[in-house]
C-alpha atoms as a PDB file:
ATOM      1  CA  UNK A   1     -64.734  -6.473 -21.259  1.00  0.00           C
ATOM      2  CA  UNK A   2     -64.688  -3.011 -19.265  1.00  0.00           C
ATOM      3  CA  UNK A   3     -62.543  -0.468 -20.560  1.00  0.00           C
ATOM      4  CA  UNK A   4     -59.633   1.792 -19.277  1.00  0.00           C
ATOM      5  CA  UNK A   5     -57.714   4.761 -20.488  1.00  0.00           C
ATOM      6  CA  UNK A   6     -55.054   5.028 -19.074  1.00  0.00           C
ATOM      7  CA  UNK A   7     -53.241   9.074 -19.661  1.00  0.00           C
ATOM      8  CA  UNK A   8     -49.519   9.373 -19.853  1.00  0.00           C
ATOM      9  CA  UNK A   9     -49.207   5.326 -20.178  1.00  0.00           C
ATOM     10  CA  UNK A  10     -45.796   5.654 -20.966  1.00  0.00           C
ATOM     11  CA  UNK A  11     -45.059   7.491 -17.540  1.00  0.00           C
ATOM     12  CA  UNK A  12     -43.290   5.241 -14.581  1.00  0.00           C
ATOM     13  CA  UNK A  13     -46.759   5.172 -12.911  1.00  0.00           C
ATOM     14  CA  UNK A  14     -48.625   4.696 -15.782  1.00  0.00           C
ATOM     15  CA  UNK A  15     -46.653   1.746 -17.335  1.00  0.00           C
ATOM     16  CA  UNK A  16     -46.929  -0.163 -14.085  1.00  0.00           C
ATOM     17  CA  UNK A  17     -50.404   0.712 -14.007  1.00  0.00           C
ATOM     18  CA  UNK A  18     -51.160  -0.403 -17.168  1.00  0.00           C
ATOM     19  CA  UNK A  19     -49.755  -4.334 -16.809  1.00  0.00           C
ATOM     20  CA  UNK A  20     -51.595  -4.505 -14.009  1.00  0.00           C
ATOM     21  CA  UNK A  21     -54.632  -3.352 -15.765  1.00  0.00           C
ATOM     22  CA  UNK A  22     -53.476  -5.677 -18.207  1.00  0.00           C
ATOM     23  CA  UNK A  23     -53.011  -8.877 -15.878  1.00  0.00           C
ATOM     24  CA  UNK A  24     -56.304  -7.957 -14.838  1.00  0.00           C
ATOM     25  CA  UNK A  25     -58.233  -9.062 -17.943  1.00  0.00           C
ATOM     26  CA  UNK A  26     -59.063  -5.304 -18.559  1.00  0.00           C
ATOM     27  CA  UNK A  27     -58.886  -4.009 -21.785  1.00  0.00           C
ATOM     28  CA  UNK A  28     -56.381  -0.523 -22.125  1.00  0.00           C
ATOM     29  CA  UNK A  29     -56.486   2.535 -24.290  1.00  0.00           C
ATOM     30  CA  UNK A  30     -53.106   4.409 -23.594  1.00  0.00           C
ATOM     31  CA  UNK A  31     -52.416   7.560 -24.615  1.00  0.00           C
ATOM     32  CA  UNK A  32     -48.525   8.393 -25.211  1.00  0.00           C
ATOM     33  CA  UNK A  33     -46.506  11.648 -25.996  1.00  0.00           C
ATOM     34  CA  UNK A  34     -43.017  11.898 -27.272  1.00  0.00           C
ATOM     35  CA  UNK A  35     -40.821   8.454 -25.977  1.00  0.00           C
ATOM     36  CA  UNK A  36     -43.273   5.822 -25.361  1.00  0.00           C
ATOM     37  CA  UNK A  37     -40.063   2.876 -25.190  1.00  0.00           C
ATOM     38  CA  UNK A  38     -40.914   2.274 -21.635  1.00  0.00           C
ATOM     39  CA  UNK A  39     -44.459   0.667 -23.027  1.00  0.00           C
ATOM     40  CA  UNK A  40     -42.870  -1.564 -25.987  1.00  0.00           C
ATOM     41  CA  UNK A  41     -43.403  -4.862 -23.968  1.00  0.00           C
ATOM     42  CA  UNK A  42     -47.344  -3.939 -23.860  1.00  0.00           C
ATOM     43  CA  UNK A  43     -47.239  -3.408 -27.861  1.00  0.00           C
ATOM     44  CA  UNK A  44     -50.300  -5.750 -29.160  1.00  0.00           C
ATOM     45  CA  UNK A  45     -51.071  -6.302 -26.193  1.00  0.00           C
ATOM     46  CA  UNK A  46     -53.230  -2.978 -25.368  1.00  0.00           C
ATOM     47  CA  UNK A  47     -54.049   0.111 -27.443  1.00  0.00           C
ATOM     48  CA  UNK A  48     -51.716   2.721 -27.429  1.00  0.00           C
ATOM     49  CA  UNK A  49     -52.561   6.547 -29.191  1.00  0.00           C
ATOM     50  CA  UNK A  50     -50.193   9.637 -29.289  1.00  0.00           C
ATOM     51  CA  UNK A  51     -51.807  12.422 -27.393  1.00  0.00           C
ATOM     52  CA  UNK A  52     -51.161  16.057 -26.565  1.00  0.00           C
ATOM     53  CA  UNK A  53     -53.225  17.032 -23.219  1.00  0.00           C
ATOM     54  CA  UNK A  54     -52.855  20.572 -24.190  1.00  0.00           C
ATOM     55  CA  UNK A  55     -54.596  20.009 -27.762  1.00  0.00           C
ATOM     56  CA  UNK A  56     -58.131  20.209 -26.418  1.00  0.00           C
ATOM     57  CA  UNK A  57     -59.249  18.599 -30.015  1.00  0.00           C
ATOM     58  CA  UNK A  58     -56.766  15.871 -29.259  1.00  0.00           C
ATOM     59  CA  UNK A  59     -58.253  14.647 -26.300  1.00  0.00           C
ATOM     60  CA  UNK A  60     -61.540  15.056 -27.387  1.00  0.00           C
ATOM     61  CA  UNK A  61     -60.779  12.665 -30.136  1.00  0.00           C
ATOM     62  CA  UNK A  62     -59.251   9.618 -27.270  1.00  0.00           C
ATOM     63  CA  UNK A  63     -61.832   9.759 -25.128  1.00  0.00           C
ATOM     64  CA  UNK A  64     -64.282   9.392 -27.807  1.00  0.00           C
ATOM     65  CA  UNK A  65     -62.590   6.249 -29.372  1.00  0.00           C
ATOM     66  CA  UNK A  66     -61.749   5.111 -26.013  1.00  0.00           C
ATOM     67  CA  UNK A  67     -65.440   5.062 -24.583  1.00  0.00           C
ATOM     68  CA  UNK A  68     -63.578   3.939 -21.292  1.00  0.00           C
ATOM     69  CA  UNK A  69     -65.099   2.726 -18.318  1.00  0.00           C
ATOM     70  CA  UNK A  70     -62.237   3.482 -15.889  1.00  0.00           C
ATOM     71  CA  UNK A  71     -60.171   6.737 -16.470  1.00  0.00           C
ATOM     72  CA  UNK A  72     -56.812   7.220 -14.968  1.00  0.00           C
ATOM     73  CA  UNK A  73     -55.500  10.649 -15.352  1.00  0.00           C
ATOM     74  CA  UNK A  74     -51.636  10.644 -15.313  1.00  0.00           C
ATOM     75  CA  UNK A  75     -50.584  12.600 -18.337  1.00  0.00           C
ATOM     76  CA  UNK A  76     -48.414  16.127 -16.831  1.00  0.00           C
ATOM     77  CA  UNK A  77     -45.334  17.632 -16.384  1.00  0.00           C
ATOM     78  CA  UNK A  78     -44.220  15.793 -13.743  1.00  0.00           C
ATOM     79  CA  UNK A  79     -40.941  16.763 -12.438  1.00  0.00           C
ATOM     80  CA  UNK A  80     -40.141  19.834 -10.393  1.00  0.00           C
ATOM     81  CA  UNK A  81     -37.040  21.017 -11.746  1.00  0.00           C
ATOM     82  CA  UNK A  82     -37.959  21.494 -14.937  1.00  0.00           C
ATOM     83  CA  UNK A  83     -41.569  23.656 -13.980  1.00  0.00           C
ATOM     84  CA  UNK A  84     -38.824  26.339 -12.538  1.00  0.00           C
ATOM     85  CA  UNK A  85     -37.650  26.820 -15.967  1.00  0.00           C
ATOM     86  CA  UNK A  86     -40.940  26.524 -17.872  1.00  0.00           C
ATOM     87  CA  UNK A  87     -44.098  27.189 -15.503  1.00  0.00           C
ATOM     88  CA  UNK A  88     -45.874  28.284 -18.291  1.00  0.00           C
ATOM     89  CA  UNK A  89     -45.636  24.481 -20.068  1.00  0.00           C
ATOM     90  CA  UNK A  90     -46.260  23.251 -16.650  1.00  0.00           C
ATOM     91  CA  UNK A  91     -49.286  24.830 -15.754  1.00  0.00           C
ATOM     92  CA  UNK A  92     -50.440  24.324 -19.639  1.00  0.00           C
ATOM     93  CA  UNK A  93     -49.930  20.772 -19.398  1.00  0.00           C
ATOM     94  CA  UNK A  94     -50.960  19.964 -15.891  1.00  0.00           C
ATOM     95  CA  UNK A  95     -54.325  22.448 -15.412  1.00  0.00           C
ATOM     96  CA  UNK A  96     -55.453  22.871 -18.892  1.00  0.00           C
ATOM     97  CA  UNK A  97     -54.912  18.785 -19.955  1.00  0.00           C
ATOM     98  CA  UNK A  98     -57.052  18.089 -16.991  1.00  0.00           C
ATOM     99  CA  UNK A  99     -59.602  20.682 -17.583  1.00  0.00           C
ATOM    100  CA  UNK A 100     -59.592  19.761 -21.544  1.00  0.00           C
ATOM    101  CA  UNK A 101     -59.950  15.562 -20.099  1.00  0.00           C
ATOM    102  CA  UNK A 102     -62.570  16.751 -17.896  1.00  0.00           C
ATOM    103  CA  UNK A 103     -64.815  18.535 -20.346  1.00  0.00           C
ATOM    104  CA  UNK A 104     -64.358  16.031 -23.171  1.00  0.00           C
ATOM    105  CA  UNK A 105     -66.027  13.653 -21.096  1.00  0.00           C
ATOM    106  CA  UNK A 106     -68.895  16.033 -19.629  1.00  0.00           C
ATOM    107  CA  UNK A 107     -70.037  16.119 -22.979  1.00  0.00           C
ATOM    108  CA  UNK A 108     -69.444  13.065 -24.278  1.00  0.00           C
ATOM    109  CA  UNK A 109     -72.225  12.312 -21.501  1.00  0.00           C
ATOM    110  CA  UNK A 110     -70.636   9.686 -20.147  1.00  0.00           C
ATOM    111  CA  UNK A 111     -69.534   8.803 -16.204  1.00  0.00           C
ATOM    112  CA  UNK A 112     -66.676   6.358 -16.160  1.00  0.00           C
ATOM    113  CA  UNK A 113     -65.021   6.408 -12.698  1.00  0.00           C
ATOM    114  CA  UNK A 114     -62.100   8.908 -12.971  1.00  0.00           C
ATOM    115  CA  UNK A 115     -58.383   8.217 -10.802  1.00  0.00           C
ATOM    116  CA  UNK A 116     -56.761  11.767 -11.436  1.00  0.00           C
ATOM    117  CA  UNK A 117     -53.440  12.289 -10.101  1.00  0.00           C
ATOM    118  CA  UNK A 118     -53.144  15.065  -7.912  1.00  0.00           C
ATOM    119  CA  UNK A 119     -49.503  15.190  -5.765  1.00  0.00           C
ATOM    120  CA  UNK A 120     -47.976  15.318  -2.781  1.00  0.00           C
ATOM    121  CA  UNK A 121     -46.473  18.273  -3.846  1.00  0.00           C
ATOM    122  CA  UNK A 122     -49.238  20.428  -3.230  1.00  0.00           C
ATOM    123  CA  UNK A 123     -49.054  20.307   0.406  1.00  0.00           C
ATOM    124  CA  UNK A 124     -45.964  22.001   0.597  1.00  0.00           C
ATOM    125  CA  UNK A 125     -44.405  23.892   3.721  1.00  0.00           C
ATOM    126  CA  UNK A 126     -45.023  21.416   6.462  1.00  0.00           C
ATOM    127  CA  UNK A 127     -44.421  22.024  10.479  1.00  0.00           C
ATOM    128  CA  UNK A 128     -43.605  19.095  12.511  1.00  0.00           C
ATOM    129  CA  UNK A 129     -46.951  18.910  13.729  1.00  0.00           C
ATOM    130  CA  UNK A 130     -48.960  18.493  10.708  1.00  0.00           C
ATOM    131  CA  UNK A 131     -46.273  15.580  10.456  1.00  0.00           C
ATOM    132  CA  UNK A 132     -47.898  12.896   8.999  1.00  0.00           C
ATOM    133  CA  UNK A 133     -49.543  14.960   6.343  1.00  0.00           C
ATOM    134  CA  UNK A 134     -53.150  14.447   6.271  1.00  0.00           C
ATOM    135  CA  UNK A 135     -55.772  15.165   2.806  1.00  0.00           C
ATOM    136  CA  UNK A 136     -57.305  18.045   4.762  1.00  0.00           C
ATOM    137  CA  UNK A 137     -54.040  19.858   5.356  1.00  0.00           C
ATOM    138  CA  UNK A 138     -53.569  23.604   4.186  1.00  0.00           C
ATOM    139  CA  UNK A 139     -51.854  23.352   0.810  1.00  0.00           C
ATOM    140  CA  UNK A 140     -48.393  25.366   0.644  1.00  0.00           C
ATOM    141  CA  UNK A 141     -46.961  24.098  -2.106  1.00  0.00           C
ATOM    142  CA  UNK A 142     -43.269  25.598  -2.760  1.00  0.00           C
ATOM    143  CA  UNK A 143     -42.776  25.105  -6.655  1.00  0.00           C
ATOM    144  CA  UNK A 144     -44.628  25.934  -9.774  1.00  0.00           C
ATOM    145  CA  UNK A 145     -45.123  21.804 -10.361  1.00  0.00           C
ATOM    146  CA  UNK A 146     -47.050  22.277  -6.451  1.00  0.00           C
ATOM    147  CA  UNK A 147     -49.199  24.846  -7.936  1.00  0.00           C
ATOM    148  CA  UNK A 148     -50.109  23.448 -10.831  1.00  0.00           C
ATOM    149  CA  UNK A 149     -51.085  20.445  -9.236  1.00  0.00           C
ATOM    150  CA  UNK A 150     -53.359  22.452  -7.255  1.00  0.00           C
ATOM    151  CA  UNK A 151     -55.209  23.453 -10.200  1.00  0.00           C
ATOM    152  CA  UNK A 152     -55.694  20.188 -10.904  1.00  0.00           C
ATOM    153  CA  UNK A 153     -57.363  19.166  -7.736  1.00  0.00           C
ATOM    154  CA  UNK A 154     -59.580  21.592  -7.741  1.00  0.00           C
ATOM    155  CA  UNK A 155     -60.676  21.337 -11.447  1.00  0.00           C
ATOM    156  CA  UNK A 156     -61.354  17.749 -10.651  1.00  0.00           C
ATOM    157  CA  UNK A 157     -63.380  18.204  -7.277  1.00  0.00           C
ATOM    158  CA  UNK A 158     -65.052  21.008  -9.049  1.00  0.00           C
ATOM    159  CA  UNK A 159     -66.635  19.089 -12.005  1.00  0.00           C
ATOM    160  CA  UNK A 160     -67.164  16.552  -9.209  1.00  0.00           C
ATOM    161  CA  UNK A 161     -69.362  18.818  -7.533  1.00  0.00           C
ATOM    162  CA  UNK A 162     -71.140  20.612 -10.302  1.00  0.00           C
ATOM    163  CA  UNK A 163     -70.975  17.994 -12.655  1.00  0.00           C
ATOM    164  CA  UNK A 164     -71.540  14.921 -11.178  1.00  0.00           C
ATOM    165  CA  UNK A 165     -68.711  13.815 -12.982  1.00  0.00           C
ATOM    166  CA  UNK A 166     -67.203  10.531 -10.673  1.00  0.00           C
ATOM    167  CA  UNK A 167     -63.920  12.013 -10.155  1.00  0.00           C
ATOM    168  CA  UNK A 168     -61.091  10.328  -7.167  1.00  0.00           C
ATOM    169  CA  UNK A 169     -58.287  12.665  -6.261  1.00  0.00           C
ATOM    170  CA  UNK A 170     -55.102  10.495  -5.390  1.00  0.00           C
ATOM    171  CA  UNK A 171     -52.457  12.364  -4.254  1.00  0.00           C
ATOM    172  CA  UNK A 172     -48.943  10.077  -4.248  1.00  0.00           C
ATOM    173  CA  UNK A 173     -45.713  10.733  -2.162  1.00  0.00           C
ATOM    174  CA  UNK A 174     -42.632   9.704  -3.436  1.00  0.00           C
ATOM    175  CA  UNK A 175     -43.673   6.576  -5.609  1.00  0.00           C
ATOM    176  CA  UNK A 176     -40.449   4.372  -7.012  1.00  0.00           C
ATOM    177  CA  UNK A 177     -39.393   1.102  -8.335  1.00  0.00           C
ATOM    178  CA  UNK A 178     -37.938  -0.217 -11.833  1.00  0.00           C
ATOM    179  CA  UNK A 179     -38.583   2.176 -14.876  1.00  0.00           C
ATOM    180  CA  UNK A 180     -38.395   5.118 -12.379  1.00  0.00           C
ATOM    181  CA  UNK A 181     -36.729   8.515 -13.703  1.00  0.00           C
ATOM    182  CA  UNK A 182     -35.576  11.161 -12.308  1.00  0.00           C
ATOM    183  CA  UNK A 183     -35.939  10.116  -8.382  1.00  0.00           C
ATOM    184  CA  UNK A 184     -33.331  10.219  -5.540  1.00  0.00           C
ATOM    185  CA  UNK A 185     -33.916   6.284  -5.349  1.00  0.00           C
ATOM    186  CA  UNK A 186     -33.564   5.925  -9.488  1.00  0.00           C
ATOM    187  CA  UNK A 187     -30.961   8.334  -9.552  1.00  0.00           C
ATOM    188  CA  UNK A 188     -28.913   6.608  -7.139  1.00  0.00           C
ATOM    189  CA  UNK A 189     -28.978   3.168  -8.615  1.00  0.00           C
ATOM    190  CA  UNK A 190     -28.152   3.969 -12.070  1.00  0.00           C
ATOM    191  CA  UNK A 191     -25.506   5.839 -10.734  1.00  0.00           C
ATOM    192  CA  UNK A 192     -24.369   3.002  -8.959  1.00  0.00           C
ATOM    193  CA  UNK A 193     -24.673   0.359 -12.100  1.00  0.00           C
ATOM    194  CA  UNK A 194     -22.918   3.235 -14.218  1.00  0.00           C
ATOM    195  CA  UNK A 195     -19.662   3.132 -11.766  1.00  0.00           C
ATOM    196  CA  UNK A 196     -20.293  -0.765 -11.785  1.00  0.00           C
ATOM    197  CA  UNK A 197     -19.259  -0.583 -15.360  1.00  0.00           C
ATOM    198  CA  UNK A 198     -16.529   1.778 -14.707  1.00  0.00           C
ATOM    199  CA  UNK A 199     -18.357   4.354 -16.495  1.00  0.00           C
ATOM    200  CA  UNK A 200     -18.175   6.840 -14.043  1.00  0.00           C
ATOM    201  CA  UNK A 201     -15.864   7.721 -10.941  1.00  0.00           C
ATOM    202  CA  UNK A 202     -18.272   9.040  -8.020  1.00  0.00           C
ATOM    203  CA  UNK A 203     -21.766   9.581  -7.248  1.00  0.00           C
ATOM    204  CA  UNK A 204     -23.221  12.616  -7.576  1.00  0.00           C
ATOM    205  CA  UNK A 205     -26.191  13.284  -4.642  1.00  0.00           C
ATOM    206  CA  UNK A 206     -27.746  16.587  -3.526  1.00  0.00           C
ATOM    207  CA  UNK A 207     -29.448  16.620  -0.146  1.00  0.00           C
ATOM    208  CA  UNK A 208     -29.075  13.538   1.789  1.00  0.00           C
ATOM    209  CA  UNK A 209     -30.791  14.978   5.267  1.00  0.00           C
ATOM    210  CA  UNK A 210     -34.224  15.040   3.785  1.00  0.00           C
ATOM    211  CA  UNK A 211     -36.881  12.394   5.107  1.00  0.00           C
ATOM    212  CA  UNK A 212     -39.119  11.324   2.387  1.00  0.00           C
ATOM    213  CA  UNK A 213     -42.128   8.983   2.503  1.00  0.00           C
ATOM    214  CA  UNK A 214     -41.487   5.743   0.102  1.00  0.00           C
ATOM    215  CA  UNK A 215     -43.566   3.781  -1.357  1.00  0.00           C
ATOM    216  CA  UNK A 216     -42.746   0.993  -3.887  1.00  0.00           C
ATOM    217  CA  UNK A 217     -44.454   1.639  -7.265  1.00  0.00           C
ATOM    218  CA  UNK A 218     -46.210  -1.886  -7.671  1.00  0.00           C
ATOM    219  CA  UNK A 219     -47.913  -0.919  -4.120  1.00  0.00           C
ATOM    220  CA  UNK A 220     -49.119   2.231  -5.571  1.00  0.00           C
ATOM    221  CA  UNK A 221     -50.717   0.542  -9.001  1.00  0.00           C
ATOM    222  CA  UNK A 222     -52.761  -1.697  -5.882  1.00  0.00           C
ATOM    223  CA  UNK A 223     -54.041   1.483  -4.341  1.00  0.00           C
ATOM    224  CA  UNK A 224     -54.769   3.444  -7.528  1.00  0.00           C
ATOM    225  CA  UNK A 225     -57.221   0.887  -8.487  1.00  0.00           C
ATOM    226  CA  UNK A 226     -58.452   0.469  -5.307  1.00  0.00           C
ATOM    227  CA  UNK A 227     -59.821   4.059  -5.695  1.00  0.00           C
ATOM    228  CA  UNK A 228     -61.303   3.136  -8.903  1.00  0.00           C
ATOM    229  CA  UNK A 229     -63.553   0.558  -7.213  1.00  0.00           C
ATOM    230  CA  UNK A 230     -63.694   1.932  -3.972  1.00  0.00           C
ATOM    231  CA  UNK A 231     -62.644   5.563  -3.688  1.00  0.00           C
ATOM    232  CA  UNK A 232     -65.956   7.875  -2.526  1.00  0.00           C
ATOM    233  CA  UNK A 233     -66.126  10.439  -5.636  1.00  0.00           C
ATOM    234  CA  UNK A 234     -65.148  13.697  -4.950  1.00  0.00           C
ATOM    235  CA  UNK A 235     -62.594  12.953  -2.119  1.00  0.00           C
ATOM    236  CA  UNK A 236     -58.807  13.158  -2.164  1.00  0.00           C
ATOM    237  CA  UNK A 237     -56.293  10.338  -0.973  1.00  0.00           C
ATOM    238  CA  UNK A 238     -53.090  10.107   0.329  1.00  0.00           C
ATOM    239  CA  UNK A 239     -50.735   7.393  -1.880  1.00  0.00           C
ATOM    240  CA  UNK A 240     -48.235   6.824   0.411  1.00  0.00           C
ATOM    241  CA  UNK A 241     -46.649   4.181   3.301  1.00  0.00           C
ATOM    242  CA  UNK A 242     -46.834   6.094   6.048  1.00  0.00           C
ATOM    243  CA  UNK A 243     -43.305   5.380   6.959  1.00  0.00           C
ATOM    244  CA  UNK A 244     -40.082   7.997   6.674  1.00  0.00           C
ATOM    245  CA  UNK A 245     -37.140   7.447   5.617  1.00  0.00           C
ATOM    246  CA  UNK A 246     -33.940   9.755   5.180  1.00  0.00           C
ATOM    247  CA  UNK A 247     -32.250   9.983   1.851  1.00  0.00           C
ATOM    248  CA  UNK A 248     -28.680   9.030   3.387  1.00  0.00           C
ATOM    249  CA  UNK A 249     -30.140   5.843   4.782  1.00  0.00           C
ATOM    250  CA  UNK A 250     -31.575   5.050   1.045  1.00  0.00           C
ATOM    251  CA  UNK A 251     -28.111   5.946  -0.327  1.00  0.00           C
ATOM    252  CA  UNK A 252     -26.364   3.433   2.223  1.00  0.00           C
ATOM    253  CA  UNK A 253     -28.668   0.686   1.521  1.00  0.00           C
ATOM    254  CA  UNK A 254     -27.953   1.086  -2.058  1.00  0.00           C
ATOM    255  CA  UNK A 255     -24.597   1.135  -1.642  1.00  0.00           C
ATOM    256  CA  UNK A 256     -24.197  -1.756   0.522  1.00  0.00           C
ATOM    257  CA  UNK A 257     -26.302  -3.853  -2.442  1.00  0.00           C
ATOM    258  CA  UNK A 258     -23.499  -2.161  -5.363  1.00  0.00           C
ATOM    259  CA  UNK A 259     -20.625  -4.437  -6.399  1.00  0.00           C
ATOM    260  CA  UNK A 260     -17.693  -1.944  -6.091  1.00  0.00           C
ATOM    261  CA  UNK A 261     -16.905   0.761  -4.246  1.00  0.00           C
ATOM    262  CA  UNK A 262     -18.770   4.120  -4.330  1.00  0.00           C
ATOM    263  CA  UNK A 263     -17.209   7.022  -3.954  1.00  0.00           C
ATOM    264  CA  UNK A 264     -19.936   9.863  -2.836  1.00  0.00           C
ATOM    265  CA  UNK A 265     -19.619  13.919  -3.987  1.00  0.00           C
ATOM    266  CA  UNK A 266     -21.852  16.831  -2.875  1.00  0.00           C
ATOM    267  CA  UNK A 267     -23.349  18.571  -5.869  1.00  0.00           C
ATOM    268  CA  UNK A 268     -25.218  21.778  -5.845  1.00  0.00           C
ATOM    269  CA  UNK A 269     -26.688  21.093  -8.987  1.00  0.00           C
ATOM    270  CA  UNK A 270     -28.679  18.655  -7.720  1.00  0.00           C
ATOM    271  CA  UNK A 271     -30.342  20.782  -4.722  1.00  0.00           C
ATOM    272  CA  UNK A 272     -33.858  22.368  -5.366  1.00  0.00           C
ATOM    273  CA  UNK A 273     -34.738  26.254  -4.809  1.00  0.00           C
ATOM    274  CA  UNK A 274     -36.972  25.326  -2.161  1.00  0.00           C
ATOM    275  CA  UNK A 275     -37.352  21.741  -0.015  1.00  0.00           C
ATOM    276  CA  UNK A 276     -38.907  20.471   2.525  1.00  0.00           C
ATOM    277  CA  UNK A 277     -36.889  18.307   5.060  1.00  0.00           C
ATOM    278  CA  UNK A 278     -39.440  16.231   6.323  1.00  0.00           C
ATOM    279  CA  UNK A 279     -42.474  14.583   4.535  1.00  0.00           C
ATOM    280  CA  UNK A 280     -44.300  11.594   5.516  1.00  0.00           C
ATOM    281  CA  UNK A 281     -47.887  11.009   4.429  1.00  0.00           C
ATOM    282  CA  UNK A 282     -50.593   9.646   6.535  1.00  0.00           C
ATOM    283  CA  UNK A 283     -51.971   6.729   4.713  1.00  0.00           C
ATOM    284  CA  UNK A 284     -54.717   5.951   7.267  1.00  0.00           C
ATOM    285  CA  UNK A 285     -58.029   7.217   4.906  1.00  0.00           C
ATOM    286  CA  UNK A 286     -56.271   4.663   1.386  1.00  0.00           C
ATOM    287  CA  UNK A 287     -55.617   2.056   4.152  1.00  0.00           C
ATOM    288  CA  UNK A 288     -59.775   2.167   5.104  1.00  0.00           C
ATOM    289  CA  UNK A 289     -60.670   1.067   2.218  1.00  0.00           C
ATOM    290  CA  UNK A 290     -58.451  -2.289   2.536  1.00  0.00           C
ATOM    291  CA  UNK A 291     -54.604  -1.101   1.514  1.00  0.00           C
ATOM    292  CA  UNK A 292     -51.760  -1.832   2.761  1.00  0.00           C
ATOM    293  CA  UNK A 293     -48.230  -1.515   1.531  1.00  0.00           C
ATOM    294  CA  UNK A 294     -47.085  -4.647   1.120  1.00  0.00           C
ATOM    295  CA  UNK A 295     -43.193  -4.146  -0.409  1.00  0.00           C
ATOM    296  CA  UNK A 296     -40.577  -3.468   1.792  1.00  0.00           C
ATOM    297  CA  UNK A 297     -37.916  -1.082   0.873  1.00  0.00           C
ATOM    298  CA  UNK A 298     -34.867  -3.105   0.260  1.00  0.00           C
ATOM    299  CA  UNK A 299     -36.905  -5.465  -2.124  1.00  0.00           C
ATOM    300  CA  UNK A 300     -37.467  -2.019  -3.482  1.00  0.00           C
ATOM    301  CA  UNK A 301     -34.194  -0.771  -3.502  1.00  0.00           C
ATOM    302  CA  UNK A 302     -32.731  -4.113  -4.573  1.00  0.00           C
ATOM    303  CA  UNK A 303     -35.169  -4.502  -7.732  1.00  0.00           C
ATOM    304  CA  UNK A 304     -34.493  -0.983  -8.728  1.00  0.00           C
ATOM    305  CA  UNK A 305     -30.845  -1.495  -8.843  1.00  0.00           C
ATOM    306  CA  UNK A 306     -31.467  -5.138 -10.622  1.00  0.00           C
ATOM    307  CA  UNK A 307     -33.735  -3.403 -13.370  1.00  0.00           C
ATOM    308  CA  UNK A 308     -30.645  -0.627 -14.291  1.00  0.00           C
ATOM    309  CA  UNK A 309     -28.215  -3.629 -14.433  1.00  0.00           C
ATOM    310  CA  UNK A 310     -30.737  -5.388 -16.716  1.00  0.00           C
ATOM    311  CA  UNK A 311     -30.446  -1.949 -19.234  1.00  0.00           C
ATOM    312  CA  UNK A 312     -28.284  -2.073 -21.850  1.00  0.00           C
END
């Protein structure tokens, strides 16, 4: 049975990932840090370690118990916000937990095909003519999470190229679905299902003019082993639909699947230092080697809202 470790399993992506891994007959190795509750249904039914990606012993230690076949690199600091107030932990986590992956395998002398997870955020300040954003556009990236994420690209087509090492660069858009944190989408659903149960009194939403790229997160586990089978080594890929969609029309499709009324209030709060207001990936390299997005939005939307009405 082939093997796969599977970084930050307890992540959104990685959760998802790993049932499908699972459905697949494959056997898993996930590594976990802090709250792993969102990977309690998998419990006996993969192997699940506590890892720190900045404890270069640590990871040393999984991926020599793991012996994996198939690597998928999602462990990081994922959010944006939160690399304003600690770049430091961001960069530490992101570019040194890749680099300390990276090497650990090296010289374990092995050469499992690698998925590491690069991000949309490294592209950055886009004009409307780079509009949809293509792999070989100029990275601007316009946060310390960007940044970061740059370092991790390059460390990974770097020990592609000098290495050998069989490395895929994925780059995903804005990814969503049940289990999702921290997301317009998510944000807005639970939101919703908290006034639902008269828990709250409005919505709270930051910048609804913004077009984003969506893509539903069980589309995204498709494509992110498509690039373990099929991905040429060394090259980056966009994870995305291709389509764009504004934030207020997300919010009003939402709403019009909620149960009560929703009142809506501006909050600054919620607004980042720096945004773009348009971003829609071109999908057109994934979708040549036999992808295609499959879930449309309101199924999306709808199964989102379903799975924060299913919480307790």
């Amino acid at each position: 049975m082939k093997k796969c470790l599977v970084t930050g399993c307890s992540g959104f992506i990685g959760s998802h990932l790993a049932d499908f891994l699972i459905d697949k007959g494959l056997a898993v190795v996930g590594t976990t840090f802090e709250d792993s509750s969102t990977v309690d249904h998998i419990r006996g039914k993969t192997t699940l370690v506590d890892c720190d990606f900045r404890d270069k012993d640590n990871v040393t230690e999984v991926v020599r118990q793991a012996n994996p076949d198939y690597v998928f690199h999602l462990a990081a600091q994922s959010l944006v916000l939160p690399s304003w107030e600690d770049a430091e932990n961001t960069f530490k986590a992101n570019i040194f937990g890749t680099l300390h992956l990276l090497e650990a395998i090296k010289n374990r002398g092995i050469n499992p095909a690698i998925v590491v997870a690069c991000s949309s955020a490294e592209y950055g300040l886009t004009s409307k003519d780079e509009i949809p954003i293509k792999e070989s556009k100029e990275f601007r990236p316009v946060s310390p999470y960007g940044v970061s994420k740059i370092g991790t690209d390059y460390l990974a087509y770097l020990y592609w190229k000098v290495h050998d090492v069989h490395v895929i660069r994925m780059r995903p858009f804005n990814v969503t679905g049940p289990r999702k944190l921290f997301d317009a989408t998510s944000d807005f659903a639970r939101g919703i299902v908290e006034i639902e149960r008269g828990h709250k009194q409005s919505l709270q939403v930051g910048n609804l003019e913004s077009v984003r790229d969506i893509l539903d997160i069980r589309d995204a586990v498709r494509a992110i082993w498509l690039l373990a089978e099929r991905g040429i080594p060394g090259e980056a890929y966009n994870i995305c639909s291709g389509k764009g969609y504004r934030i207020a029309q997300v919010l009003e499709q939402l709403i019009s699947l909620s149960k009560v009324k929703i009142d809506v209030r501006r909050s600054d709060e919620k607004l980042r230092p720096l945004d773009e207001s348009v971003y829609i990936g071109d999908n057109s390299k994934l979708c040549g080697l036999g992808w295609k997005p499959l879930i449309p939005l309101e199924q999306t939307l709808r199964d989102t809202l379903d799975y924060w009405r299913n919480k307790p």
